[in-house]
PDB file of N, CA and C in Angstrom:
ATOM      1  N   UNK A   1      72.945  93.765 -34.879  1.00  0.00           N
ATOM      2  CA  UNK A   1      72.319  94.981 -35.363  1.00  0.00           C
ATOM      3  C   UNK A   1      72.197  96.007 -34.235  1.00  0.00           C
ATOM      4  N   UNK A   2      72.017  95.489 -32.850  1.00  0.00           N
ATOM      5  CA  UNK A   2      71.594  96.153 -32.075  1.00  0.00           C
ATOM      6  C   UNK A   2      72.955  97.660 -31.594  1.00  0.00           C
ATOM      7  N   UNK A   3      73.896  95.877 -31.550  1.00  0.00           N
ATOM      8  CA  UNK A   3      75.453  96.686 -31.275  1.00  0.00           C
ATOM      9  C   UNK A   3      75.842  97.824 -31.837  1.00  0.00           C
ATOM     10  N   UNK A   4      75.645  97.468 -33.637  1.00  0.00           N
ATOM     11  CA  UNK A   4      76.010  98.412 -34.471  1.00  0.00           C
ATOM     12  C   UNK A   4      75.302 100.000 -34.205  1.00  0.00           C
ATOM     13  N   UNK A   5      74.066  99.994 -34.402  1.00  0.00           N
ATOM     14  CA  UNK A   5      72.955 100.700 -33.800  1.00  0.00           C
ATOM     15  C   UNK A   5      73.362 101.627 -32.732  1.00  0.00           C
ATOM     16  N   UNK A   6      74.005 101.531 -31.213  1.00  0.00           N
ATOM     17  CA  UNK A   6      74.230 101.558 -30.203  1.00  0.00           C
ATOM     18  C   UNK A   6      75.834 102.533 -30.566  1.00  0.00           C
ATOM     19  N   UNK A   7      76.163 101.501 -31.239  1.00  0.00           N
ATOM     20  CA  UNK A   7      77.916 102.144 -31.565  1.00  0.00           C
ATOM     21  C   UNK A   7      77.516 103.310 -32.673  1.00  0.00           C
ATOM     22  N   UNK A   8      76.852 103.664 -33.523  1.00  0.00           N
ATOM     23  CA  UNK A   8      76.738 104.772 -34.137  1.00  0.00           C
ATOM     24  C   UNK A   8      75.706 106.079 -33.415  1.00  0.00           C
ATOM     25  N   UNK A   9      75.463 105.681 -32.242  1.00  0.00           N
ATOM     26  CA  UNK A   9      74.830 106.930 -31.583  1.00  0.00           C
ATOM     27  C   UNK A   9      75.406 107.188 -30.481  1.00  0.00           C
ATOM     28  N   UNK A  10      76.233 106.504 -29.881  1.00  0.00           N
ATOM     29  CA  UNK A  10      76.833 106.676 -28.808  1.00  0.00           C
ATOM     30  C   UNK A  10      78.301 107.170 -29.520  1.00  0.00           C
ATOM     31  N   UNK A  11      78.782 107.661 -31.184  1.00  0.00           N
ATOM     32  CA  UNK A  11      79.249 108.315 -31.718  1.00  0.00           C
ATOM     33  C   UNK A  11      79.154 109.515 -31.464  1.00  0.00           C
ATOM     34  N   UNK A  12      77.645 109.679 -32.183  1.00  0.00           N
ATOM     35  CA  UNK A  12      76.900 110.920 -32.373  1.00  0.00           C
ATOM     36  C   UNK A  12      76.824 111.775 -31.260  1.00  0.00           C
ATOM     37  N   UNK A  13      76.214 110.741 -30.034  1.00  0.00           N
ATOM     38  CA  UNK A  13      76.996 111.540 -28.877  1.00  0.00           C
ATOM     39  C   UNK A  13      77.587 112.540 -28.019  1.00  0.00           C
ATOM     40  N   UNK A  14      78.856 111.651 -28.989  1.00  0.00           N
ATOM     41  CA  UNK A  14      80.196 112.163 -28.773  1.00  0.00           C
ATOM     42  C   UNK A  14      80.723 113.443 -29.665  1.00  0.00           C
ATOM     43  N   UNK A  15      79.864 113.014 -30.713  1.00  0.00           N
ATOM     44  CA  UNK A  15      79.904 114.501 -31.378  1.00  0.00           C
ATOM     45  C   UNK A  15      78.950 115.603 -30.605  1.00  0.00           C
ATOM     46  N   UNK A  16      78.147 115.517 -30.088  1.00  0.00           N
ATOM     47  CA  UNK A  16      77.183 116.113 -29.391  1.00  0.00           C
ATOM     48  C   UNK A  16      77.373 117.105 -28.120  1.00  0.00           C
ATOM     49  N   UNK A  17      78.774 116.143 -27.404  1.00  0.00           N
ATOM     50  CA  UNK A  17      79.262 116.479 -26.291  1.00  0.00           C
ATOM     51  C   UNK A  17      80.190 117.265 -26.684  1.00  0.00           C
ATOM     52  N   UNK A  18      81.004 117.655 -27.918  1.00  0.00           N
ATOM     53  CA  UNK A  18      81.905 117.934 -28.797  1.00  0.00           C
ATOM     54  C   UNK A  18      81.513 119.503 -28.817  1.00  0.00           C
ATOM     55  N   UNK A  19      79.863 119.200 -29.458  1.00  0.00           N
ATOM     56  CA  UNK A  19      79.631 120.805 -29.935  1.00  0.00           C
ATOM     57  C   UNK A  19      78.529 121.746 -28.697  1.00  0.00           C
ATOM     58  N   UNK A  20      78.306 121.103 -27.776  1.00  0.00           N
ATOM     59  CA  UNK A  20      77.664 121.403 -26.526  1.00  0.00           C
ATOM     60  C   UNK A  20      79.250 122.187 -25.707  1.00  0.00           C
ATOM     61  N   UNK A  21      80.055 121.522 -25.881  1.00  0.00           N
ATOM     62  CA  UNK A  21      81.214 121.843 -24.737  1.00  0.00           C
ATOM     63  C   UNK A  21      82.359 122.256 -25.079  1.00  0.00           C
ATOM     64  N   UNK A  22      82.829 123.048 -25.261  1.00  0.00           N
ATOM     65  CA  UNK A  22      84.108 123.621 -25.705  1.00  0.00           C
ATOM     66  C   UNK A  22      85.178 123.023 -25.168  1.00  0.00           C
ATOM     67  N   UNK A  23      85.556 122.077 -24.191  1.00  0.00           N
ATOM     68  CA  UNK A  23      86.791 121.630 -23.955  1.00  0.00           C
ATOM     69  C   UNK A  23      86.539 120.122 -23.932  1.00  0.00           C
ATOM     70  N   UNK A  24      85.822 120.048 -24.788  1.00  0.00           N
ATOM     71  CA  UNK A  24      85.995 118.291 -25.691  1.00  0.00           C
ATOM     72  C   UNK A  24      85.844 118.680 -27.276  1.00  0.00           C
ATOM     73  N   UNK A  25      86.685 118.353 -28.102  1.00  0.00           N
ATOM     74  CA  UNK A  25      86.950 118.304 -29.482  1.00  0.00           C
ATOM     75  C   UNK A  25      86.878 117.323 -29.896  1.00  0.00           C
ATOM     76  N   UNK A  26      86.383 117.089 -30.952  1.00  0.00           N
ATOM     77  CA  UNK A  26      86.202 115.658 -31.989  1.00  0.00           C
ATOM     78  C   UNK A  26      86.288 116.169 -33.214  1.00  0.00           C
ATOM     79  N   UNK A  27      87.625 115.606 -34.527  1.00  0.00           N
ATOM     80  CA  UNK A  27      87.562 116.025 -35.561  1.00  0.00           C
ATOM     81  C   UNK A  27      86.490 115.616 -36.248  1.00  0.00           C
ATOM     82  N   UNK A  28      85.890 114.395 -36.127  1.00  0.00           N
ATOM     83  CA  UNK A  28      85.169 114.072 -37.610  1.00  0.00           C
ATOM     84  C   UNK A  28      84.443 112.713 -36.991  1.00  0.00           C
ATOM     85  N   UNK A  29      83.297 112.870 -37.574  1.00  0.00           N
ATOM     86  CA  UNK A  29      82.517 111.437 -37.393  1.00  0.00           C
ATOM     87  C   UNK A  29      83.356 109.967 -36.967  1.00  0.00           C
ATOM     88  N   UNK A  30      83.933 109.568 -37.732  1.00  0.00           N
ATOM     89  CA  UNK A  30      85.081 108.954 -38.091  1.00  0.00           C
ATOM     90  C   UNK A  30      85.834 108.851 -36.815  1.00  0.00           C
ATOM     91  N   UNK A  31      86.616 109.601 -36.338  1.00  0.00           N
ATOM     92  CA  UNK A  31      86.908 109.813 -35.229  1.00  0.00           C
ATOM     93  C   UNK A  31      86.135 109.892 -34.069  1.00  0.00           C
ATOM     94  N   UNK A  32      84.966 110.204 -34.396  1.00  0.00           N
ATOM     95  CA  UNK A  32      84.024 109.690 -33.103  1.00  0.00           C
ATOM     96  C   UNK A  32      83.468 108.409 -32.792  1.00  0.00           C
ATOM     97  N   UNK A  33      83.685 107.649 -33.798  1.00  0.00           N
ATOM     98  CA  UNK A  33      82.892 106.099 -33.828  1.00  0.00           C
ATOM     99  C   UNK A  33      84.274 105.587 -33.221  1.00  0.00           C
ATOM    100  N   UNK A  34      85.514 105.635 -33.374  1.00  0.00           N
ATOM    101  CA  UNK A  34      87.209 105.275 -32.736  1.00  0.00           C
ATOM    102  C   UNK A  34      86.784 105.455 -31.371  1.00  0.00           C
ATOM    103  N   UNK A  35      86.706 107.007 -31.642  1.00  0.00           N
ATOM    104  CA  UNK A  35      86.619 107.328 -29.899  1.00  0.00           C
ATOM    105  C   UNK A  35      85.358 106.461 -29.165  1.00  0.00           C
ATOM    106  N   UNK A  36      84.431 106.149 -29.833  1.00  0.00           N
ATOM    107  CA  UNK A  36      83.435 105.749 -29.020  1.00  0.00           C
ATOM    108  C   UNK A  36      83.828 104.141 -28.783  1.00  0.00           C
ATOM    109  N   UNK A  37      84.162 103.375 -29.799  1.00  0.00           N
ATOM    110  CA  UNK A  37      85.036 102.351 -29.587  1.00  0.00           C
ATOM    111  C   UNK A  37      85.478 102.151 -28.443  1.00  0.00           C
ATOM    112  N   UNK A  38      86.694 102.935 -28.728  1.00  0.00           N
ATOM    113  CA  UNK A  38      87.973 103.050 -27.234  1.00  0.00           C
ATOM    114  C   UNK A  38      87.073 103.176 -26.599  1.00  0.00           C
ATOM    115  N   UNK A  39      86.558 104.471 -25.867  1.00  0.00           N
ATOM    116  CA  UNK A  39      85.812 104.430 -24.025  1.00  0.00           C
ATOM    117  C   UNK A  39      85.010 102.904 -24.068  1.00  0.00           C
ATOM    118  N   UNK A  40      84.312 102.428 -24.710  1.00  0.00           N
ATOM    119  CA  UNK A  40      83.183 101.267 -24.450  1.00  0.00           C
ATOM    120  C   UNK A  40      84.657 100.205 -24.335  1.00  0.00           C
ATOM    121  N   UNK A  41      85.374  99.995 -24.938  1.00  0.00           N
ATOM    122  CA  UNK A  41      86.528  98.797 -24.578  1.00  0.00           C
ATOM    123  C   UNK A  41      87.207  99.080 -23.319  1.00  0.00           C
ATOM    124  N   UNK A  42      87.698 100.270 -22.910  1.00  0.00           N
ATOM    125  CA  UNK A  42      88.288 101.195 -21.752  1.00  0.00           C
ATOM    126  C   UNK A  42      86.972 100.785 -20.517  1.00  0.00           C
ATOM    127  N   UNK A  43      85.807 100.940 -20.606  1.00  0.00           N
ATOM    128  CA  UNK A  43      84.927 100.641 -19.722  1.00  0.00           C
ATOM    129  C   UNK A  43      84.238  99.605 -19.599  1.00  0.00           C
ATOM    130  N   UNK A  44      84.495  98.527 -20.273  1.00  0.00           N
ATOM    131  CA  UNK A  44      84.674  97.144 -20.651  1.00  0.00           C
ATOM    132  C   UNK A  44      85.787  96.403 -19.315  1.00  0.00           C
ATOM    133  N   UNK A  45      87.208  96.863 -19.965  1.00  0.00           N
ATOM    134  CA  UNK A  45      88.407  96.710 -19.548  1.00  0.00           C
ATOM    135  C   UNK A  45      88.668  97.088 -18.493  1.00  0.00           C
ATOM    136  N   UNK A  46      89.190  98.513 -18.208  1.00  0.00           N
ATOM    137  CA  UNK A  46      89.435  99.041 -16.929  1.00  0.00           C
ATOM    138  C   UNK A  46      88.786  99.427 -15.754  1.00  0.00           C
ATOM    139  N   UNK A  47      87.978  99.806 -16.387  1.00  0.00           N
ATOM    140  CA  UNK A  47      87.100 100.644 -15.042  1.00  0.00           C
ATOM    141  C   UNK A  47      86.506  99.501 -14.311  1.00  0.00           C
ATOM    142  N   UNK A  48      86.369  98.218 -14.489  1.00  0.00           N
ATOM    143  CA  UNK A  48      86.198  96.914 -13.313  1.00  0.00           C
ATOM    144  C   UNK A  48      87.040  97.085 -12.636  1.00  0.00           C
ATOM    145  N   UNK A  49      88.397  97.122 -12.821  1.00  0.00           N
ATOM    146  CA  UNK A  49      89.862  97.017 -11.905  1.00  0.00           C
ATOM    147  C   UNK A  49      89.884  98.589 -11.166  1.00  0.00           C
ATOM    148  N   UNK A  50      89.480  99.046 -11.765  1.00  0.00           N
ATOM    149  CA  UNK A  50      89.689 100.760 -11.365  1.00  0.00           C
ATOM    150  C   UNK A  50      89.168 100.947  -9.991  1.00  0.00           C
ATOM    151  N   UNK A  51      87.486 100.227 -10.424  1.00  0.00           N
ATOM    152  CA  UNK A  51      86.719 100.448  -9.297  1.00  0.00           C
ATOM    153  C   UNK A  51      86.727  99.385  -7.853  1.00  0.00           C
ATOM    154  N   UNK A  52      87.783  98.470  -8.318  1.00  0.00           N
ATOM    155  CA  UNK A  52      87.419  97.337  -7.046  1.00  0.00           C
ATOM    156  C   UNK A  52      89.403  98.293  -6.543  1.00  0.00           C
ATOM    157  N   UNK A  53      90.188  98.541  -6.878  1.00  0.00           N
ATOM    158  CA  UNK A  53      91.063  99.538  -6.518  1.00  0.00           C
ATOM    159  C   UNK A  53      90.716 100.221  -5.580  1.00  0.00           C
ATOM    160  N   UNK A  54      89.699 101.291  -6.145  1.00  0.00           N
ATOM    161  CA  UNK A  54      89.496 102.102  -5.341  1.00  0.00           C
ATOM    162  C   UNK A  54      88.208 102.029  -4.790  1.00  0.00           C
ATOM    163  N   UNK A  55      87.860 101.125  -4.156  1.00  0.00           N
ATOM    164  CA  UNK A  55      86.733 100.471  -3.209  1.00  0.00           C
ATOM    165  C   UNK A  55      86.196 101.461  -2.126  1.00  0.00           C
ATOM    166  N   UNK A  56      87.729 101.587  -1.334  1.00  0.00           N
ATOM    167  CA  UNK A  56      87.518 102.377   0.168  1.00  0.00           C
ATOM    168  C   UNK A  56      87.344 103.493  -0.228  1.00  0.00           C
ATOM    169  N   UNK A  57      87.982 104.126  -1.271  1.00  0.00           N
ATOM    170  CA  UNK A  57      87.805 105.616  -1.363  1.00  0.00           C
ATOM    171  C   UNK A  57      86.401 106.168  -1.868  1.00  0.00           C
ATOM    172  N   UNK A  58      85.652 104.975  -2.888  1.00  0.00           N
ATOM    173  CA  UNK A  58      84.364 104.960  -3.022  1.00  0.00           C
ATOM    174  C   UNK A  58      83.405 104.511  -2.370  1.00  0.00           C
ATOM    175  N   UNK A  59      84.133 103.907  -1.362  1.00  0.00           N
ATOM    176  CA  UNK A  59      82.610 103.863   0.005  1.00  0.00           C
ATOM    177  C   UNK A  59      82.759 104.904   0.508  1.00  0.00           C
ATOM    178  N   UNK A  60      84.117 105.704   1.462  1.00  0.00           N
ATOM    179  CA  UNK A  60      83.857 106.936   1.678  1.00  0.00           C
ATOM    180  C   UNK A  60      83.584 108.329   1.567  1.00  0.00           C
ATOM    181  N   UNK A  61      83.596 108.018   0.230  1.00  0.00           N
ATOM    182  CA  UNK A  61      83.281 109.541  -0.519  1.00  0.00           C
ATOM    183  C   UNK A  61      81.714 109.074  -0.658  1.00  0.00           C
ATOM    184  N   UNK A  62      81.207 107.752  -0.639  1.00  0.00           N
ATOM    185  CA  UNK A  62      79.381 107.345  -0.824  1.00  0.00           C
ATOM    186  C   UNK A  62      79.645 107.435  -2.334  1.00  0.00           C
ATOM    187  N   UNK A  63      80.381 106.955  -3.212  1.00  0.00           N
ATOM    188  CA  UNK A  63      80.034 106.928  -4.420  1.00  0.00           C
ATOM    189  C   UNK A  63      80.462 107.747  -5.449  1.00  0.00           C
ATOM    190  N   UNK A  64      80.819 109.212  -5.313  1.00  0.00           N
ATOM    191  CA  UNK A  64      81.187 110.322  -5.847  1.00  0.00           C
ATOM    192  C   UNK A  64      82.485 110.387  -6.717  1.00  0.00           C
ATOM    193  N   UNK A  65      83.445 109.361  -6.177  1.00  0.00           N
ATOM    194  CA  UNK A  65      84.949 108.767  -6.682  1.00  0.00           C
ATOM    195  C   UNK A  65      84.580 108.080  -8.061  1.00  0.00           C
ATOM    196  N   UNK A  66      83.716 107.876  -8.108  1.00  0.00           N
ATOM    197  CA  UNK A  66      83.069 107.276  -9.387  1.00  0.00           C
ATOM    198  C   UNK A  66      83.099 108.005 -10.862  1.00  0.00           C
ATOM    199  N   UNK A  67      82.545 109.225 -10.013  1.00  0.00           N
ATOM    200  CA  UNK A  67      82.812 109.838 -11.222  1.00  0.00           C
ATOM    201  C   UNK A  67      84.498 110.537 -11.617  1.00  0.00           C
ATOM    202  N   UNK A  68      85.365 110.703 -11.053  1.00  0.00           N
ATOM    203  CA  UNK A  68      86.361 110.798 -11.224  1.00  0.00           C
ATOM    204  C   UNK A  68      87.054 109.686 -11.792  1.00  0.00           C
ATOM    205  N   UNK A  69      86.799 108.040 -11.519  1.00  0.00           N
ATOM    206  CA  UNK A  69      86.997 107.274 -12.326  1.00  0.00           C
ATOM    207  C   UNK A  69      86.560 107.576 -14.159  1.00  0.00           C
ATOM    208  N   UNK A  70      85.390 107.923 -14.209  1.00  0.00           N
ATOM    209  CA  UNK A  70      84.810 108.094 -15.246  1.00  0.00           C
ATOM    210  C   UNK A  70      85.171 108.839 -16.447  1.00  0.00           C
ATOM    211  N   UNK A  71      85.771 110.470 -15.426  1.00  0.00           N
ATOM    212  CA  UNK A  71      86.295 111.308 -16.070  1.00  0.00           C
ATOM    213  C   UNK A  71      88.304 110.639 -16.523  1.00  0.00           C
ATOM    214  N   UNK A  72      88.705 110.253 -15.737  1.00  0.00           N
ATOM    215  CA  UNK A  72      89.748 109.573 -15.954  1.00  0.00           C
ATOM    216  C   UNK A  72      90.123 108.295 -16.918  1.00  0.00           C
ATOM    217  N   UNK A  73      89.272 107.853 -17.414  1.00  0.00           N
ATOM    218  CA  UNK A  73      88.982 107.139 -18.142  1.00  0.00           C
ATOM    219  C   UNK A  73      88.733 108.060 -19.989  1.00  0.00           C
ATOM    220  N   UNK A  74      87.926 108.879 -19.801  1.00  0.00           N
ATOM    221  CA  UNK A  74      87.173 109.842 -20.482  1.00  0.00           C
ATOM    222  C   UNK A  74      88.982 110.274 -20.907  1.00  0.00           C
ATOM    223  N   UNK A  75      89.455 110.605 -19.528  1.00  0.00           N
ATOM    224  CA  UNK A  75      90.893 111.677 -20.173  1.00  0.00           C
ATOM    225  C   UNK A  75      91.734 110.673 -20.977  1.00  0.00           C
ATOM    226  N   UNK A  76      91.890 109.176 -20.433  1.00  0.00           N
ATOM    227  CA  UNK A  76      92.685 108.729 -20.772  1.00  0.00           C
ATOM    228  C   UNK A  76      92.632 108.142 -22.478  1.00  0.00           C
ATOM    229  N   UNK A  77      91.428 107.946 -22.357  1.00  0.00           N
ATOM    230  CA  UNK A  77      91.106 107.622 -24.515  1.00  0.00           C
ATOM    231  C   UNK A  77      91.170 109.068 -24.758  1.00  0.00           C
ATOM    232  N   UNK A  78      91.053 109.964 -24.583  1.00  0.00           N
ATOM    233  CA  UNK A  78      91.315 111.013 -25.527  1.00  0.00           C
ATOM    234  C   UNK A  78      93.161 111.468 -25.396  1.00  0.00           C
ATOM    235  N   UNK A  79      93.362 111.139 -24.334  1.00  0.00           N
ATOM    236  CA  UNK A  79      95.120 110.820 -24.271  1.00  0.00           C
ATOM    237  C   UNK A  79      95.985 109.921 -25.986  1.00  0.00           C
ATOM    238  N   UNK A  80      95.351 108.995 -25.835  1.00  0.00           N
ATOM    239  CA  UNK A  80      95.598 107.675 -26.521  1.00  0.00           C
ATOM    240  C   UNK A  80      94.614 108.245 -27.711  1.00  0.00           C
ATOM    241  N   UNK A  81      94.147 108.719 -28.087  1.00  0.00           N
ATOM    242  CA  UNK A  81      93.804 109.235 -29.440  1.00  0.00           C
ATOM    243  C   UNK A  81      94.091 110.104 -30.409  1.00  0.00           C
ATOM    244  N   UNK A  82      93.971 110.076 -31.277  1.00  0.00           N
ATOM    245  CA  UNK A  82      94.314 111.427 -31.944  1.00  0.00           C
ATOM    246  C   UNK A  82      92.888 112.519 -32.512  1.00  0.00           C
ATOM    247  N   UNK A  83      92.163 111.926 -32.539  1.00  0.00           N
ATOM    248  CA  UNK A  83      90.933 112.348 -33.046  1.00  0.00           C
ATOM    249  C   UNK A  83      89.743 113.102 -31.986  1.00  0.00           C
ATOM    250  N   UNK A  84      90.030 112.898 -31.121  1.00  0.00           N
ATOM    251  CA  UNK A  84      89.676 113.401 -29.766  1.00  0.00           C
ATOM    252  C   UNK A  84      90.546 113.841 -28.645  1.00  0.00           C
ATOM    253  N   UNK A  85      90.038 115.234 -28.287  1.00  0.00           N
ATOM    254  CA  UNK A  85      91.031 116.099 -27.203  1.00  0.00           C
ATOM    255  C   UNK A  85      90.188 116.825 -26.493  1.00  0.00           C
ATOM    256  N   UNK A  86      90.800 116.557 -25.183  1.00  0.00           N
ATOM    257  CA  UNK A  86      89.989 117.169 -23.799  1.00  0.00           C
ATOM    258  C   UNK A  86      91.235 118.192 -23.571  1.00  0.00           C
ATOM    259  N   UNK A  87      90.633 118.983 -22.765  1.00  0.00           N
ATOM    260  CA  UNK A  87      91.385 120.471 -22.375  1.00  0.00           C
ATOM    261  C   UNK A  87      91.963 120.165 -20.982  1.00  0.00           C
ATOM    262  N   UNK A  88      91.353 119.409 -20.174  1.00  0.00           N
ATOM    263  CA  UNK A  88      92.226 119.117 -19.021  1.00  0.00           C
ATOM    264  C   UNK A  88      90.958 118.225 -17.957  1.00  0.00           C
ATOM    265  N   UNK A  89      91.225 118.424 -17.009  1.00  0.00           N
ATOM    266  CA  UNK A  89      90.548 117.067 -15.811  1.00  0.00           C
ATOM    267  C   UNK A  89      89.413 117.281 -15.856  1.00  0.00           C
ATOM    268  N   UNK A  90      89.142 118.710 -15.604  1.00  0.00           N
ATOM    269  CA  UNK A  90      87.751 119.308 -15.582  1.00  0.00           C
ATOM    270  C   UNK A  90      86.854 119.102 -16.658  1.00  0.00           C
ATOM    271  N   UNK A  91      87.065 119.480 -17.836  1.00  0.00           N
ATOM    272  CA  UNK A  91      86.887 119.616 -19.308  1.00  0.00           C
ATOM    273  C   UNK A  91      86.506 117.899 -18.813  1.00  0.00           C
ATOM    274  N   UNK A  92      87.267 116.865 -18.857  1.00  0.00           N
ATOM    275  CA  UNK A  92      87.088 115.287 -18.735  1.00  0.00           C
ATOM    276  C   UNK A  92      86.123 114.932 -17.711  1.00  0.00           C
ATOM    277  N   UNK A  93      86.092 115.600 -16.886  1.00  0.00           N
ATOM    278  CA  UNK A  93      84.353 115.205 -15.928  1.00  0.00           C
ATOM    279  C   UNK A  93      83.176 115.755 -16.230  1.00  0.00           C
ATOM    280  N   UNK A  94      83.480 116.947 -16.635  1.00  0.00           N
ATOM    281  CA  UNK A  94      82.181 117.600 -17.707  1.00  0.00           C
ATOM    282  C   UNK A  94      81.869 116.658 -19.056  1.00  0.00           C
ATOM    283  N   UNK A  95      82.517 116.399 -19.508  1.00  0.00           N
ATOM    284  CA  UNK A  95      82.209 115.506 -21.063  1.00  0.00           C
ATOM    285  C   UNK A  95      82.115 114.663 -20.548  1.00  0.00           C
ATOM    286  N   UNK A  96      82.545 113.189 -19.824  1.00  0.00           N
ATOM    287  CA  UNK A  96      82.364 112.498 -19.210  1.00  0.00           C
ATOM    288  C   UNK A  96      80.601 111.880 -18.421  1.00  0.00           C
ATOM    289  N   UNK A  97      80.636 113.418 -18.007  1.00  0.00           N
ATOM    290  CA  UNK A  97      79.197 113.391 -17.509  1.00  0.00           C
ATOM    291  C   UNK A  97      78.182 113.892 -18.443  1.00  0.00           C
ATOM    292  N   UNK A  98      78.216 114.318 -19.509  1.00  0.00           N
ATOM    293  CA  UNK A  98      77.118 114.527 -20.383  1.00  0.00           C
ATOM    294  C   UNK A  98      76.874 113.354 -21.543  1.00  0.00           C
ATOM    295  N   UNK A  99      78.536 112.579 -21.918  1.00  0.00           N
ATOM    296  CA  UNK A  99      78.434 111.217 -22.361  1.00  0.00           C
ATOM    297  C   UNK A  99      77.791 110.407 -21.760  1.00  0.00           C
ATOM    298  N   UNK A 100      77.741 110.319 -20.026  1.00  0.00           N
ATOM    299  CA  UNK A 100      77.469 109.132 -19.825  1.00  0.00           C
ATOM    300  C   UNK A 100      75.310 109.602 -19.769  1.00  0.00           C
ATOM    301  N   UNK A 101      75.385 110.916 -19.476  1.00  0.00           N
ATOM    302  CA  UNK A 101      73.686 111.238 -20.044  1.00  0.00           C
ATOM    303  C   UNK A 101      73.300 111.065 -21.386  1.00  0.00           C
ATOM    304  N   UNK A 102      73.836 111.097 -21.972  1.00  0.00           N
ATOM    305  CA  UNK A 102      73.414 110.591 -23.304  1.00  0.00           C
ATOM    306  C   UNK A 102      73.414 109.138 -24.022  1.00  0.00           C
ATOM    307  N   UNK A 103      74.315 108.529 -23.136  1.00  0.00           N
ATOM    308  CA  UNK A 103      74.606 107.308 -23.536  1.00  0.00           C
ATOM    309  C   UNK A 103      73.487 106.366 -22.517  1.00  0.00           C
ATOM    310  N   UNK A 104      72.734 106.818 -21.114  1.00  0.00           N
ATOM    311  CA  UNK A 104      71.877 106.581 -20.787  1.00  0.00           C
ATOM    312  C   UNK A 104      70.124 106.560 -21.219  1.00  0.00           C
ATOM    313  N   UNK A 105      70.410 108.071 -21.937  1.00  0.00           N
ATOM    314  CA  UNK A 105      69.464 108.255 -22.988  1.00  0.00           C
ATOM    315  C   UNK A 105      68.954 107.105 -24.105  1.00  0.00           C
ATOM    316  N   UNK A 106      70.826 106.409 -24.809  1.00  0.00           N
ATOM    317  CA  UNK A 106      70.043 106.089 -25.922  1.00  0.00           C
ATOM    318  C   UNK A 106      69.944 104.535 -25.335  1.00  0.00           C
ATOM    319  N   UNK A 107      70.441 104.355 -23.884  1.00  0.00           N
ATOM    320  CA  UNK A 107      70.143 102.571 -24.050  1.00  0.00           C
ATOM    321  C   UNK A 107      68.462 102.470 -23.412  1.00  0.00           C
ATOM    322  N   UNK A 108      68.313 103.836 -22.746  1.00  0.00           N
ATOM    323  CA  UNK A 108      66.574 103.700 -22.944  1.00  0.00           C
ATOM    324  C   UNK A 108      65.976 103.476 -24.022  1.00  0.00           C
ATOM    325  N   UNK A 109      66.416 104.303 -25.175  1.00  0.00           N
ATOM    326  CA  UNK A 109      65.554 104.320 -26.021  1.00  0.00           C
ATOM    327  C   UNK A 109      66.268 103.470 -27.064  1.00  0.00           C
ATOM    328  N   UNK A 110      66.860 102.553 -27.090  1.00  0.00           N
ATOM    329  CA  UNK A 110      67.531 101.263 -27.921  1.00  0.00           C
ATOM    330  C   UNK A 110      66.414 100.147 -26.928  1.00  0.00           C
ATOM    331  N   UNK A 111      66.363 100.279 -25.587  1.00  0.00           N
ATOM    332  CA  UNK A 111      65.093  98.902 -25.513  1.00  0.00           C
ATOM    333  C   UNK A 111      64.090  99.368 -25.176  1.00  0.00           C
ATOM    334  N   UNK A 112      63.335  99.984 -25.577  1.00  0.00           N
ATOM    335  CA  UNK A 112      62.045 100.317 -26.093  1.00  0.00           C
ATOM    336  C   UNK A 112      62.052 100.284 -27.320  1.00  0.00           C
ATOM    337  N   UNK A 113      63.134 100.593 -28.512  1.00  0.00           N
ATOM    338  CA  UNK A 113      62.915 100.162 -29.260  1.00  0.00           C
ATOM    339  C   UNK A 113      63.244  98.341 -29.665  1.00  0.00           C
ATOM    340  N   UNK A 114      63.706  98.065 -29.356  1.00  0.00           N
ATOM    341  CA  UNK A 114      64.111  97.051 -29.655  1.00  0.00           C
ATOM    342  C   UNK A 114      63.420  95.597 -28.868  1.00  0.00           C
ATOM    343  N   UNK A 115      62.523  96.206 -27.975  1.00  0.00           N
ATOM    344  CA  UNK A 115      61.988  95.139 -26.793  1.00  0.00           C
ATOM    345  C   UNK A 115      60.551  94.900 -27.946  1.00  0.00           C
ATOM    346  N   UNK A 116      60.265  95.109 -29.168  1.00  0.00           N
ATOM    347  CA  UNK A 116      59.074  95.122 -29.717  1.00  0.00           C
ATOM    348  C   UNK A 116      59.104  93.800 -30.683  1.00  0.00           C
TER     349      UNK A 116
END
């Protein structure tokens, strides 16, 4: 329940980040629960390998390479989608970074709710 829960707001989101930002598009609900899919399997999947990759470049930047992972990731499911389209790298670290604020948002407030 929790999952399900989690996967339909971390949709919403995505629709959120959609109509906040002009260079992330999402046709339709529908397409945002896909898209939200993909990144959580994509950041599941890749971004472990991504980040032990690029280790050195994220100790010396102190961390900051991170988010370029993030956004790259971000570009690459909307690459591989049809239902979601980013405008270019930039557009993908901006959405990127307001997904991952919102998606911080709701796992606060998924255990507070759910810790009862």
């Amino acid at each position: 329940m929790k999952i399900l829960v989690r996967w339909l707001l971390l949709a919403a989101a995505l629709l959120l980040v959609a109509y906040l930002y002009p260079g992330v598009t999402v046709k339709s609900f529908g397409s945002a629960m896909i898209a939200a899919f993909v990144l959580g399997l994509f950041n599941t999947l890749l971004r472990p390998i991504l980040v032990v990759l690029t280790l050195p470049v994220t100790v010396v930047t102190l961390g900051l390479f991170l988010f370029v992972i993030n956004a790259l990731i971000f570009y690459f499911a909307a690459s591989v989608l049809d239902g979601l389209h980013v405008a270019g790298f930039v557009a993908a670290l901006i959405g990127s970074l307001l997904y991952s604020l919102c998606g911080m948002v709701i796992d606060v407030a998924m255990e507070r709710m759910f810790s009862r």
